[in-house]
C-alpha atoms as a PDB file:
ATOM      1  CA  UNK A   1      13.731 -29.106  13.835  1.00  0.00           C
ATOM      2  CA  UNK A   2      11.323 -29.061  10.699  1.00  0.00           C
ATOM      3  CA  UNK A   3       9.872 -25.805  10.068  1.00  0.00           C
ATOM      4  CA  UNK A   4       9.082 -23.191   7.824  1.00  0.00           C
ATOM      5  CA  UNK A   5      11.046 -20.270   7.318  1.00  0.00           C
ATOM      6  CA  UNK A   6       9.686 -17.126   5.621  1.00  0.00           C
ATOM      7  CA  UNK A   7      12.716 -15.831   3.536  1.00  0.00           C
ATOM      8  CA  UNK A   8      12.806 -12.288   2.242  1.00  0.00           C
ATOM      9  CA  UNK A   9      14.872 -11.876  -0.703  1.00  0.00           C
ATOM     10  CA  UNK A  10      16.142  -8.712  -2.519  1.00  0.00           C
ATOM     11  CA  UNK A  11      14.034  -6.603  -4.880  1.00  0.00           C
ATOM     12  CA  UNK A  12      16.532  -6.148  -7.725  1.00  0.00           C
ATOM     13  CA  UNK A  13      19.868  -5.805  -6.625  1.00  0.00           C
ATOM     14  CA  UNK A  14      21.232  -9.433  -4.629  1.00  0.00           C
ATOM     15  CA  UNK A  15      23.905  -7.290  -2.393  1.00  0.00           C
ATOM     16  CA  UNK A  16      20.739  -6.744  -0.453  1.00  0.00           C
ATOM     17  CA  UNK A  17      20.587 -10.687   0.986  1.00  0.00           C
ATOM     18  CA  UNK A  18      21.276 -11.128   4.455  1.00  0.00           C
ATOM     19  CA  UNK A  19      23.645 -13.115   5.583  1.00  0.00           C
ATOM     20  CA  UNK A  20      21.103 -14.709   8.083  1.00  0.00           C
ATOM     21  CA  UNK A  21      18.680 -15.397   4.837  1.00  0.00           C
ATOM     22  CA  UNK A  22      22.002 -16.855   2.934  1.00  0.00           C
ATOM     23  CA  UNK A  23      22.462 -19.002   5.159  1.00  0.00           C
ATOM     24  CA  UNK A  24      18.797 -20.156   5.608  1.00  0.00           C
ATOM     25  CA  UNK A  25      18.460 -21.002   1.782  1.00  0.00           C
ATOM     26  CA  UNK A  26      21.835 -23.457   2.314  1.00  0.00           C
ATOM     27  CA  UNK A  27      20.408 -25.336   5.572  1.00  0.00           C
ATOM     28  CA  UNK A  28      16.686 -25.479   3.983  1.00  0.00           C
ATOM     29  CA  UNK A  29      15.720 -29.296   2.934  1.00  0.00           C
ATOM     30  CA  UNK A  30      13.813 -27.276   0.270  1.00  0.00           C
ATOM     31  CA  UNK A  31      12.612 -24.309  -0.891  1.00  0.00           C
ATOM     32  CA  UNK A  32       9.089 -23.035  -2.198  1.00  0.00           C
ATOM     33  CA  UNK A  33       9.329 -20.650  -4.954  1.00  0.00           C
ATOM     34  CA  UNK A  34       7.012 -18.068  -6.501  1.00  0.00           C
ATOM     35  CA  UNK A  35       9.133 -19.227  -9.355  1.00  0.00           C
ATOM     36  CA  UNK A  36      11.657 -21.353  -9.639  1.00  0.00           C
ATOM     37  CA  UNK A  37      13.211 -19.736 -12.882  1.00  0.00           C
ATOM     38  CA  UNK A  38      13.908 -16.412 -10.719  1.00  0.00           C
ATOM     39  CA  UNK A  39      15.433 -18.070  -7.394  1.00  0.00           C
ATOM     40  CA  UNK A  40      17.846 -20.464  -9.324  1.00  0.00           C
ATOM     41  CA  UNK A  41      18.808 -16.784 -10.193  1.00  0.00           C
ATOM     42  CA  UNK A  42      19.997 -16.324  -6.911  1.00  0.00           C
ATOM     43  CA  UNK A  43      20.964 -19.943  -5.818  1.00  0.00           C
ATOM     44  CA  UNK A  44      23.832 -19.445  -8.604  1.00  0.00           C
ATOM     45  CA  UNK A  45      24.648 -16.184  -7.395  1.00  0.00           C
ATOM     46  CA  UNK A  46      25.035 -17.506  -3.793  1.00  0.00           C
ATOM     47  CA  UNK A  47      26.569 -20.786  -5.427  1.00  0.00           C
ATOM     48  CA  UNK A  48      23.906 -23.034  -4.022  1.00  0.00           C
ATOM     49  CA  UNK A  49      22.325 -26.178  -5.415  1.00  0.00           C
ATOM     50  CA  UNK A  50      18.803 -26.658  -3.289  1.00  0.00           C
ATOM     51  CA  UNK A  51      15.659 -28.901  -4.608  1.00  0.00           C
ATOM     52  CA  UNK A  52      12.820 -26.462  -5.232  1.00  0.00           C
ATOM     53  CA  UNK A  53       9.174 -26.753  -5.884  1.00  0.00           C
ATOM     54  CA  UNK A  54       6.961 -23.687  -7.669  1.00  0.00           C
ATOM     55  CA  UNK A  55       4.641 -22.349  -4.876  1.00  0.00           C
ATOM     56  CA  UNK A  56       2.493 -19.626  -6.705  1.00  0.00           C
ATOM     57  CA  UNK A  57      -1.685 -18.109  -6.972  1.00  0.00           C
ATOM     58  CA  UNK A  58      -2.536 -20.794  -9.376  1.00  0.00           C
ATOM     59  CA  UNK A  59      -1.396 -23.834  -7.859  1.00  0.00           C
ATOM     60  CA  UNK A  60      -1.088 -22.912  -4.135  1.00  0.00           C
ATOM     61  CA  UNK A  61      -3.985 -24.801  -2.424  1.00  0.00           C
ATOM     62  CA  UNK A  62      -2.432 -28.308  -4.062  1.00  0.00           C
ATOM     63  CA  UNK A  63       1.051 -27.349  -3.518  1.00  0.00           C
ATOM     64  CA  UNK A  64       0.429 -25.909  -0.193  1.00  0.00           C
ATOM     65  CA  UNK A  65      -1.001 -29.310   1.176  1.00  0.00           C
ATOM     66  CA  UNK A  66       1.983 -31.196  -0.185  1.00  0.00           C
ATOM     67  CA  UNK A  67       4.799 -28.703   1.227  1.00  0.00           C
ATOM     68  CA  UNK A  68       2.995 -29.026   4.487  1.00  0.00           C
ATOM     69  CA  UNK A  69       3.021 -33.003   4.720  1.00  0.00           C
ATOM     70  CA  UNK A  70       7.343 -32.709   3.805  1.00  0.00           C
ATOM     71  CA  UNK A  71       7.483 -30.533   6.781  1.00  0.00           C
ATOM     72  CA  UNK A  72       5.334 -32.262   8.851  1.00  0.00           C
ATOM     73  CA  UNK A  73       7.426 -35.721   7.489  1.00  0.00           C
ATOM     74  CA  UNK A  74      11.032 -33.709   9.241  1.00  0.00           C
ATOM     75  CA  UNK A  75      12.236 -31.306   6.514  1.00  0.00           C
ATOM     76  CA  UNK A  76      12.215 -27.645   6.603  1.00  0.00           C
ATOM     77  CA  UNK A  77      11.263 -25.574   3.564  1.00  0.00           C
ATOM     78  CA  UNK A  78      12.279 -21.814   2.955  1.00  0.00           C
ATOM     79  CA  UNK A  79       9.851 -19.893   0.906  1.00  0.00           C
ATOM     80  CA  UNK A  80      10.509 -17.312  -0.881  1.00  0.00           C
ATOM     81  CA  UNK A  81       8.499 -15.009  -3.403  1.00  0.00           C
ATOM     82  CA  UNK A  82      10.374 -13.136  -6.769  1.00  0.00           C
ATOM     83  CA  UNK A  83      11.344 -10.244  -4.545  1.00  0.00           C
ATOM     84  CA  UNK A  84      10.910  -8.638  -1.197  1.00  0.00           C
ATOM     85  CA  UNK A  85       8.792 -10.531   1.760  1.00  0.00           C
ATOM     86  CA  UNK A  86       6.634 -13.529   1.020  1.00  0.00           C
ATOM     87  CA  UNK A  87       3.252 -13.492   2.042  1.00  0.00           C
ATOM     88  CA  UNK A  88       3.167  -9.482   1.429  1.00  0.00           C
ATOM     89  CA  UNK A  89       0.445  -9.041  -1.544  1.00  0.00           C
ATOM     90  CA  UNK A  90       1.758 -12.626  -2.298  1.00  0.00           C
ATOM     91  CA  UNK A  91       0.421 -16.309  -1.749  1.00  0.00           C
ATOM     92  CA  UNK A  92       2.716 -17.660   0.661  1.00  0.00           C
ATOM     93  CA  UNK A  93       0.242 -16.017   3.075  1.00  0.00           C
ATOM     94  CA  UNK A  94      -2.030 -18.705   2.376  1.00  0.00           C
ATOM     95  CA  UNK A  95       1.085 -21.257   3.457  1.00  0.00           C
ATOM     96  CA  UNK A  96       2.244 -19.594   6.158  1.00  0.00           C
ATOM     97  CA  UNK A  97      -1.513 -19.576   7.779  1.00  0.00           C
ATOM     98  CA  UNK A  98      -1.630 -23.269   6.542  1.00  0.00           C
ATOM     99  CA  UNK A  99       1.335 -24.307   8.626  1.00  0.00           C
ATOM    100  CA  UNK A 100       0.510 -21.933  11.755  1.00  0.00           C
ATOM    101  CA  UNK A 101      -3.032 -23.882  11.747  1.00  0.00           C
ATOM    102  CA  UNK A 102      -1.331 -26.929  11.721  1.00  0.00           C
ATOM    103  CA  UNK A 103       1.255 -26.586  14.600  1.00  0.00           C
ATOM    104  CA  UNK A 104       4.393 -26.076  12.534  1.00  0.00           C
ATOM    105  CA  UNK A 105       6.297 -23.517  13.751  1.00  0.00           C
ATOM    106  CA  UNK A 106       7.061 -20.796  11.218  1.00  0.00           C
ATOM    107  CA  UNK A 107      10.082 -18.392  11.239  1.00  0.00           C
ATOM    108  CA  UNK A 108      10.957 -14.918   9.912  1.00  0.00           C
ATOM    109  CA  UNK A 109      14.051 -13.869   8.102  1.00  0.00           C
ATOM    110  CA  UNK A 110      13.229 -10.193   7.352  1.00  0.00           C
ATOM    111  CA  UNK A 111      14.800  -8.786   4.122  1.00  0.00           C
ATOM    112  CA  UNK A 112      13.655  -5.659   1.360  1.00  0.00           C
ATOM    113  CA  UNK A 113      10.260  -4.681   0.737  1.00  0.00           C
ATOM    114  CA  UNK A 114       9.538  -2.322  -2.480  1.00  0.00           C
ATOM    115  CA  UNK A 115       6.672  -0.830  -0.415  1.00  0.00           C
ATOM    116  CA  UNK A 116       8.840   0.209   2.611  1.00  0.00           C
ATOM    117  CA  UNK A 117      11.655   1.410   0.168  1.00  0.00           C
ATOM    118  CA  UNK A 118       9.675   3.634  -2.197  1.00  0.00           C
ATOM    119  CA  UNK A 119       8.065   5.176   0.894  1.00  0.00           C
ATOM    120  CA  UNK A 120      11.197   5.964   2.397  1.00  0.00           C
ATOM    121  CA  UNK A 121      12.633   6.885  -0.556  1.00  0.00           C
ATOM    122  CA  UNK A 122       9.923   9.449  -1.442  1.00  0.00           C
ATOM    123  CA  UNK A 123       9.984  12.180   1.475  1.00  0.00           C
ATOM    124  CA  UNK A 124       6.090  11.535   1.614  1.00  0.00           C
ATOM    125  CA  UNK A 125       4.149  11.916   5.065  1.00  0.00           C
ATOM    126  CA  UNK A 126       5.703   8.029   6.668  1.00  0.00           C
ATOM    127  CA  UNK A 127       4.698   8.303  10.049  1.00  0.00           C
ATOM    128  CA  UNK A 128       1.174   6.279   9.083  1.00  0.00           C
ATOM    129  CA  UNK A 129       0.628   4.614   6.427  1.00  0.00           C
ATOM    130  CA  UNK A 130      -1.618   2.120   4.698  1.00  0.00           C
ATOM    131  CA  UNK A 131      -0.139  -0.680   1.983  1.00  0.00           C
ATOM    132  CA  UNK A 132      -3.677  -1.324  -0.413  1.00  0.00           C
ATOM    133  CA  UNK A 133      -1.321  -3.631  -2.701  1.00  0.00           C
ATOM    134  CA  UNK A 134      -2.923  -3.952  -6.043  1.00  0.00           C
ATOM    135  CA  UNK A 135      -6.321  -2.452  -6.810  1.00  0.00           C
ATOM    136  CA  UNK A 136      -8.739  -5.244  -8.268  1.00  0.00           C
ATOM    137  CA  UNK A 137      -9.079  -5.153 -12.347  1.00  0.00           C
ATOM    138  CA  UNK A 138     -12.711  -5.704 -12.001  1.00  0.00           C
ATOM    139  CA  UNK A 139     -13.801  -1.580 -12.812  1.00  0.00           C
ATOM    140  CA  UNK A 140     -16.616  -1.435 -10.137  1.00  0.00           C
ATOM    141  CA  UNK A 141     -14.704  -2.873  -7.263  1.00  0.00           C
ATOM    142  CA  UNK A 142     -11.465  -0.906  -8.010  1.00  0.00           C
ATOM    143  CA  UNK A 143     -13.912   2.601  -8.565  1.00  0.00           C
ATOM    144  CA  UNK A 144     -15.879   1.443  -5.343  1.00  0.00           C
ATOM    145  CA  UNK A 145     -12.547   0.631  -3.184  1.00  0.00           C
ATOM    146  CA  UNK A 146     -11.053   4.168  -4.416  1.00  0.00           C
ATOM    147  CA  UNK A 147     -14.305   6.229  -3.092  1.00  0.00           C
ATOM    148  CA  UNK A 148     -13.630   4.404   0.281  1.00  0.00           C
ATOM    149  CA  UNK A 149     -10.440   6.070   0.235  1.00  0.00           C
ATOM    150  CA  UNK A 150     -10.931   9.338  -0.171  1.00  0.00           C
ATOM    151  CA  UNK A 151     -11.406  10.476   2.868  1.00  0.00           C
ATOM    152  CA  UNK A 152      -8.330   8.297   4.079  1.00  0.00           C
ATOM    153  CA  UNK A 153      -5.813  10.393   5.848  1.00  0.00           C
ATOM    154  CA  UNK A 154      -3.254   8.160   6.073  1.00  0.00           C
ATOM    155  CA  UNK A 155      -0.328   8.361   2.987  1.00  0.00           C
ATOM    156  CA  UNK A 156      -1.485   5.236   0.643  1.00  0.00           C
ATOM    157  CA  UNK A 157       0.685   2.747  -0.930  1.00  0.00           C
ATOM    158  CA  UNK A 158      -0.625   0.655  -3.950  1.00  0.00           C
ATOM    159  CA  UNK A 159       1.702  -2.039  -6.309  1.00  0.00           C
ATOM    160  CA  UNK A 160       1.060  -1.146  -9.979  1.00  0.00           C
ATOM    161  CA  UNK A 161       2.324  -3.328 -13.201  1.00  0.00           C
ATOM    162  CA  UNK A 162       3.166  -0.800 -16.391  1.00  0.00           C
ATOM    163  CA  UNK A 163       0.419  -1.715 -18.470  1.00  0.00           C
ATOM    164  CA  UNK A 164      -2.377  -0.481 -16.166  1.00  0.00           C
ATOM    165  CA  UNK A 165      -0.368   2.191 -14.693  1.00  0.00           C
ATOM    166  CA  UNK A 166      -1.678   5.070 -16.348  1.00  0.00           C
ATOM    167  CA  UNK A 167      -5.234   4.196 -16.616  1.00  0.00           C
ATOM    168  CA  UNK A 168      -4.582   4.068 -12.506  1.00  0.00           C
ATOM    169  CA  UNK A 169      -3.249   7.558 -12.357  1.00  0.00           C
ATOM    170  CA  UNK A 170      -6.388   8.278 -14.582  1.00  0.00           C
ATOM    171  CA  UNK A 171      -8.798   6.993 -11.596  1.00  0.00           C
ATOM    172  CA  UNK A 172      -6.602   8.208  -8.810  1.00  0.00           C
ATOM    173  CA  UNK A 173      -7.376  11.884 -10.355  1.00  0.00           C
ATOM    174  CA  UNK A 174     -10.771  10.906 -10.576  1.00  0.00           C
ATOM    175  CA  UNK A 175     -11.415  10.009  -6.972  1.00  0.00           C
ATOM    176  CA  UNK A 176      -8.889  11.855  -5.040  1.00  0.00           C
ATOM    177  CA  UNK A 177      -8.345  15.270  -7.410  1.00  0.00           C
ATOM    178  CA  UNK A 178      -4.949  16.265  -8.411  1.00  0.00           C
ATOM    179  CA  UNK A 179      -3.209  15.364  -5.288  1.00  0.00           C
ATOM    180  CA  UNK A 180       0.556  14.729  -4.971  1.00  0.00           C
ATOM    181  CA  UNK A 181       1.901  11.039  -5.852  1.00  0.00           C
ATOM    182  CA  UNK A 182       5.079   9.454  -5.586  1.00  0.00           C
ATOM    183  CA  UNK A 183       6.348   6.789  -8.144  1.00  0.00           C
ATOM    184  CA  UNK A 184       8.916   4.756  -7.529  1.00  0.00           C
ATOM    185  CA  UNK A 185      10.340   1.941 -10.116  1.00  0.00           C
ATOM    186  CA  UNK A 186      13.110  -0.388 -10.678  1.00  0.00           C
ATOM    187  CA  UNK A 187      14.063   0.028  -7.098  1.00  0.00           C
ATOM    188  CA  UNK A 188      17.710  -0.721  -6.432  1.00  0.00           C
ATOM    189  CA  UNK A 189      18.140  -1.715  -9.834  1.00  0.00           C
ATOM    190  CA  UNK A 190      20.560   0.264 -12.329  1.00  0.00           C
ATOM    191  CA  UNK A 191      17.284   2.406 -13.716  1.00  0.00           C
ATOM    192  CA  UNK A 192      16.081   3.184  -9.930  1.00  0.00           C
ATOM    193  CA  UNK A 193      13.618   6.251  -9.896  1.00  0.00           C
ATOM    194  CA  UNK A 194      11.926   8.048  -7.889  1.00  0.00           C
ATOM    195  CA  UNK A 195       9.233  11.074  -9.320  1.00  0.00           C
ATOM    196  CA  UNK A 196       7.610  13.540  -6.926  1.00  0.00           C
ATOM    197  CA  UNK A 197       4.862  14.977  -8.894  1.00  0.00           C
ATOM    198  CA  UNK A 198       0.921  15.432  -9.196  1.00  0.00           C
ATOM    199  CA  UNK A 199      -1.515  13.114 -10.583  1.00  0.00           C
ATOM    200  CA  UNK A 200      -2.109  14.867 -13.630  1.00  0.00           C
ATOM    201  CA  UNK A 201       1.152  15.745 -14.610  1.00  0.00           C
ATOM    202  CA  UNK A 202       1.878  11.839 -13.903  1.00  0.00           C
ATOM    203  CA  UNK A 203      -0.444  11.221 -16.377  1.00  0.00           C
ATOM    204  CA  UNK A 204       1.355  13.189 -18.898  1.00  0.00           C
ATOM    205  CA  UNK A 205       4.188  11.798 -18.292  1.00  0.00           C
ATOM    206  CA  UNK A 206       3.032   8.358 -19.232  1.00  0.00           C
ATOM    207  CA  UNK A 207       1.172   9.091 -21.995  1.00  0.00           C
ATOM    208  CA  UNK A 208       4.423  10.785 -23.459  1.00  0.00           C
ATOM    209  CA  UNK A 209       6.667   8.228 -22.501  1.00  0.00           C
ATOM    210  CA  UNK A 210       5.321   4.213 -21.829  1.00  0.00           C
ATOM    211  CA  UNK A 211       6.347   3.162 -18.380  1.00  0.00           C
ATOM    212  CA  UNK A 212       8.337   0.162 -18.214  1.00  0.00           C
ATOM    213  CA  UNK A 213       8.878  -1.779 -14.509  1.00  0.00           C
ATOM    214  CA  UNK A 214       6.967  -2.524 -11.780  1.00  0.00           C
ATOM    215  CA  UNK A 215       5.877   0.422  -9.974  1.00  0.00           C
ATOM    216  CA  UNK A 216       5.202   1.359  -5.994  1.00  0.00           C
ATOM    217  CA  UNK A 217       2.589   4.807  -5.696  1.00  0.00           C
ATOM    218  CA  UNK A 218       2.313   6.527  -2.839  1.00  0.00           C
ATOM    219  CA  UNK A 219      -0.264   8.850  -2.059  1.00  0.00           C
ATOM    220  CA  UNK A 220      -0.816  11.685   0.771  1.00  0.00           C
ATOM    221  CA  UNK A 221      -4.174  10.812   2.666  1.00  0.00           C
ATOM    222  CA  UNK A 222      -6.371  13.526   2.643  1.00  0.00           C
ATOM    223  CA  UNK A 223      -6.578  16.146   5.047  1.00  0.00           C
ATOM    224  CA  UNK A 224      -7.731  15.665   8.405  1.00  0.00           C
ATOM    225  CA  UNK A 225     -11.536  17.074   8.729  1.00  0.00           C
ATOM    226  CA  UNK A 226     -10.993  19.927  11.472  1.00  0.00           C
ATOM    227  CA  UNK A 227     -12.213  18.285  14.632  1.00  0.00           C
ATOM    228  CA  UNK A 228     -14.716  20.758  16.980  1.00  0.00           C
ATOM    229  CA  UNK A 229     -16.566  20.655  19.636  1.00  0.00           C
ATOM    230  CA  UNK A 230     -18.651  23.961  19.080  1.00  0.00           C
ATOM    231  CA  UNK A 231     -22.680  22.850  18.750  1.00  0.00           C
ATOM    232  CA  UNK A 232     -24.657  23.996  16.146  1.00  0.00           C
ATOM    233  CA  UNK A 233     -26.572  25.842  18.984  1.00  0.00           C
ATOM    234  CA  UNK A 234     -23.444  27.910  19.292  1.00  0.00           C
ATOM    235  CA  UNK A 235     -22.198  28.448  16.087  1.00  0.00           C
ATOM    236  CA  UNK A 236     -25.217  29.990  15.007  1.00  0.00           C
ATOM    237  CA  UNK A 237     -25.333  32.178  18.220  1.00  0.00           C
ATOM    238  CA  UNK A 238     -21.724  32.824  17.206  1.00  0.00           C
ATOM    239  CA  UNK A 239     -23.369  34.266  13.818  1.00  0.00           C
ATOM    240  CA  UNK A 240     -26.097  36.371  15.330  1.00  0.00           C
ATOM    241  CA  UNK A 241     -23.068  38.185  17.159  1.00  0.00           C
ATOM    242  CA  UNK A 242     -21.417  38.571  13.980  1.00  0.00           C
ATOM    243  CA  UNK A 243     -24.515  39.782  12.675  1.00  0.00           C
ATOM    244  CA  UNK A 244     -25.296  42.557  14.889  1.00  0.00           C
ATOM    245  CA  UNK A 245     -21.516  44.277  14.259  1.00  0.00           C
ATOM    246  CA  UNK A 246     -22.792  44.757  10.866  1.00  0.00           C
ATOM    247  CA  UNK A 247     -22.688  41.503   8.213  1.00  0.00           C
ATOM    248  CA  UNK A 248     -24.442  40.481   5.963  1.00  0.00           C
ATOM    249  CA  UNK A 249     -26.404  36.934   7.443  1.00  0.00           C
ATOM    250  CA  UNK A 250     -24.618  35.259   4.637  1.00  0.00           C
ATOM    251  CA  UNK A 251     -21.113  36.957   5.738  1.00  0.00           C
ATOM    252  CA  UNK A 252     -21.562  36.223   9.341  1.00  0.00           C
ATOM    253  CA  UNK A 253     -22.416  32.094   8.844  1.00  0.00           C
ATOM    254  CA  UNK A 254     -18.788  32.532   6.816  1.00  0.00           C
ATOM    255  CA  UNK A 255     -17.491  33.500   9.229  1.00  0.00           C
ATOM    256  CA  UNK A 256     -18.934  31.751  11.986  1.00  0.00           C
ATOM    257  CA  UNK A 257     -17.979  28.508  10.029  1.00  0.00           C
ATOM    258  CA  UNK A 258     -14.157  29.347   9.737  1.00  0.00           C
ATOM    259  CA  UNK A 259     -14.107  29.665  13.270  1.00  0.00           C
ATOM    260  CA  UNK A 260     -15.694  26.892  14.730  1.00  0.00           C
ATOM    261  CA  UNK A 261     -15.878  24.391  11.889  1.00  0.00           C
ATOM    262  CA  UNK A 262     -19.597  24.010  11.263  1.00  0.00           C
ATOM    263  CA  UNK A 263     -20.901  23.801   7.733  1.00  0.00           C
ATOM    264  CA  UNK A 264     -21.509  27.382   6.663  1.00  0.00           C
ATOM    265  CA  UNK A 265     -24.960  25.977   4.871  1.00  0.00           C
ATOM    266  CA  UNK A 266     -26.512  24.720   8.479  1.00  0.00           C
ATOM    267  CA  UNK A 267     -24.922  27.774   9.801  1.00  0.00           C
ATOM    268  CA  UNK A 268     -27.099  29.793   7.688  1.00  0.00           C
ATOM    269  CA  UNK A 269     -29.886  27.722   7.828  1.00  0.00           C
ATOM    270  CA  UNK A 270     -30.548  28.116  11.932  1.00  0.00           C
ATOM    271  CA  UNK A 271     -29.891  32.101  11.306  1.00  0.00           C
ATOM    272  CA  UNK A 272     -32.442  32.427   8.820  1.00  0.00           C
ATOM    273  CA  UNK A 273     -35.019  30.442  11.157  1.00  0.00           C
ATOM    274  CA  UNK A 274     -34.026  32.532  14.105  1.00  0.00           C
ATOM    275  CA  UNK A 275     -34.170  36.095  12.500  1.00  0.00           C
ATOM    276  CA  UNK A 276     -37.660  34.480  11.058  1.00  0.00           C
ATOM    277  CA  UNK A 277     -38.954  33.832  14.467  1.00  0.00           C
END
């Protein structure tokens, strides 16, 4: 039955195709390629001889249309992107939605993904996690989208290509301070690595030495705000108390904020107004 299959492919080294994703590429009518240069890569290496048609940003809304009508017409196309899952930070997305709209049944054949890999691979807080892909290039959307996540608590995950890498790290430190960052590169290739370090000593780093490879960061969130459910009423009664065992008022809304996680400054505020009453 026509249909499109969503094909994940390895991210560097081919031992990681599945045999179910093998065999999808050989029964395909046709396959949609990111580009067509890179899959014949792996065609040869599986010894397979498939009609292909590019399927990529610039040319998907044309393409796209046409891929759909061969389906619709009985054949079944597997797309594929370079590496990893299609339609993750990639425009098969745009296909796959085209063909779901349009009643054509659409199947999965899960395979790597760089984002899942490096995060495993880092020993960085996994249990939630956001995947923010690549940041725009346009400076005030990319410095606006990073002050939306700073107070983010779940770990991060961006895409990065070598030549804006560093100026990255450079606006990470701005926005988030000199947290901890994982960098992962050339994963599963020969050169595979995986650096555990901060964001300014990352920037060193590449300013030292020129990264080369495409790169996965990942990024602790930040920490948790401490949740309470002491009033304001209370905290400052909680500072008069401190107050009359001998602080200072300035010592005692310190205090009083530690414990019950009010802002020190509001703290301080109400006990002023109350010893001024």
């Amino acid at each position: 039955m026509s249909r499109l299959y969503v094909v994940g492919t390895p991210i560097g080294n081919l031992s990681d195709l599945s045999p179910r994703a093998a065999a999808t590429l050989g029964q395909a009518d046709f396959i949609a390629a990111e580009d067509t240069r890179v899959t014949v890569k792996l065609l040869n290496h599986l010894g397979l001889k498939k009609p292909m048609v590019s399927y990529y940003e610039h040319n998907r809304r044309d393409r796209g249309s046409q891929i759909l009508a061969r389906i619709q017409d009985g054949e079944t196309c597997a797309l594929v992107s370079d590496a990893g899952m299609p339609a993750i930070s990639d425009p098969g997305e745009e296909l796959v939605r085209l063909c779901r709209d349009s009643g054509v049944p659409v199947e999965v054949v899960p395979g790597p993904s760089a984002l899942v890999a490096a995060l495993a691979a880092s020993g960085l807080p996994a249990g939630r996690f956001c995947f923010e892909g690549f940041l725009s290039i346009n400076k005030n959307k990319r410095r606006d989208r990073l002050q939306e996540l700073k107070t983010e608590t779940r770990t991060m995950i961006f895409y990065e290509a070598p030549h804006k890498l560093l100026a990255t790290l450079k606006d990470f430190h701005k926005a988030f301070g000199d947290r901890t960052i994982g960098i992962a590169r050339e994963l599963t290739k020969i050169h595979e690595e995986v650096v555990i370090t901060t964001l300014s000593e990352a920037a060193k780093r590449y300013e030292e030495s020129p990264p080369k490879g495409e790169f996965v960061l990942i990024l602790p969130g930040a920490a948790p705000e401490k949740e309470t459910s002491v009033g304001m009423e209370d905290a400052a009664a909680l500072a008069a108390e401190f107050m009359k065992e001998g602080y200072s008022s300035s010592e005692a809304a310190k205090k009083a904020a530690r414990e019950t996680g009010r802002p020190k400054s509001e703290i301080y505020r109400m006990l002023v107004g109350r010893s001024g009453d």
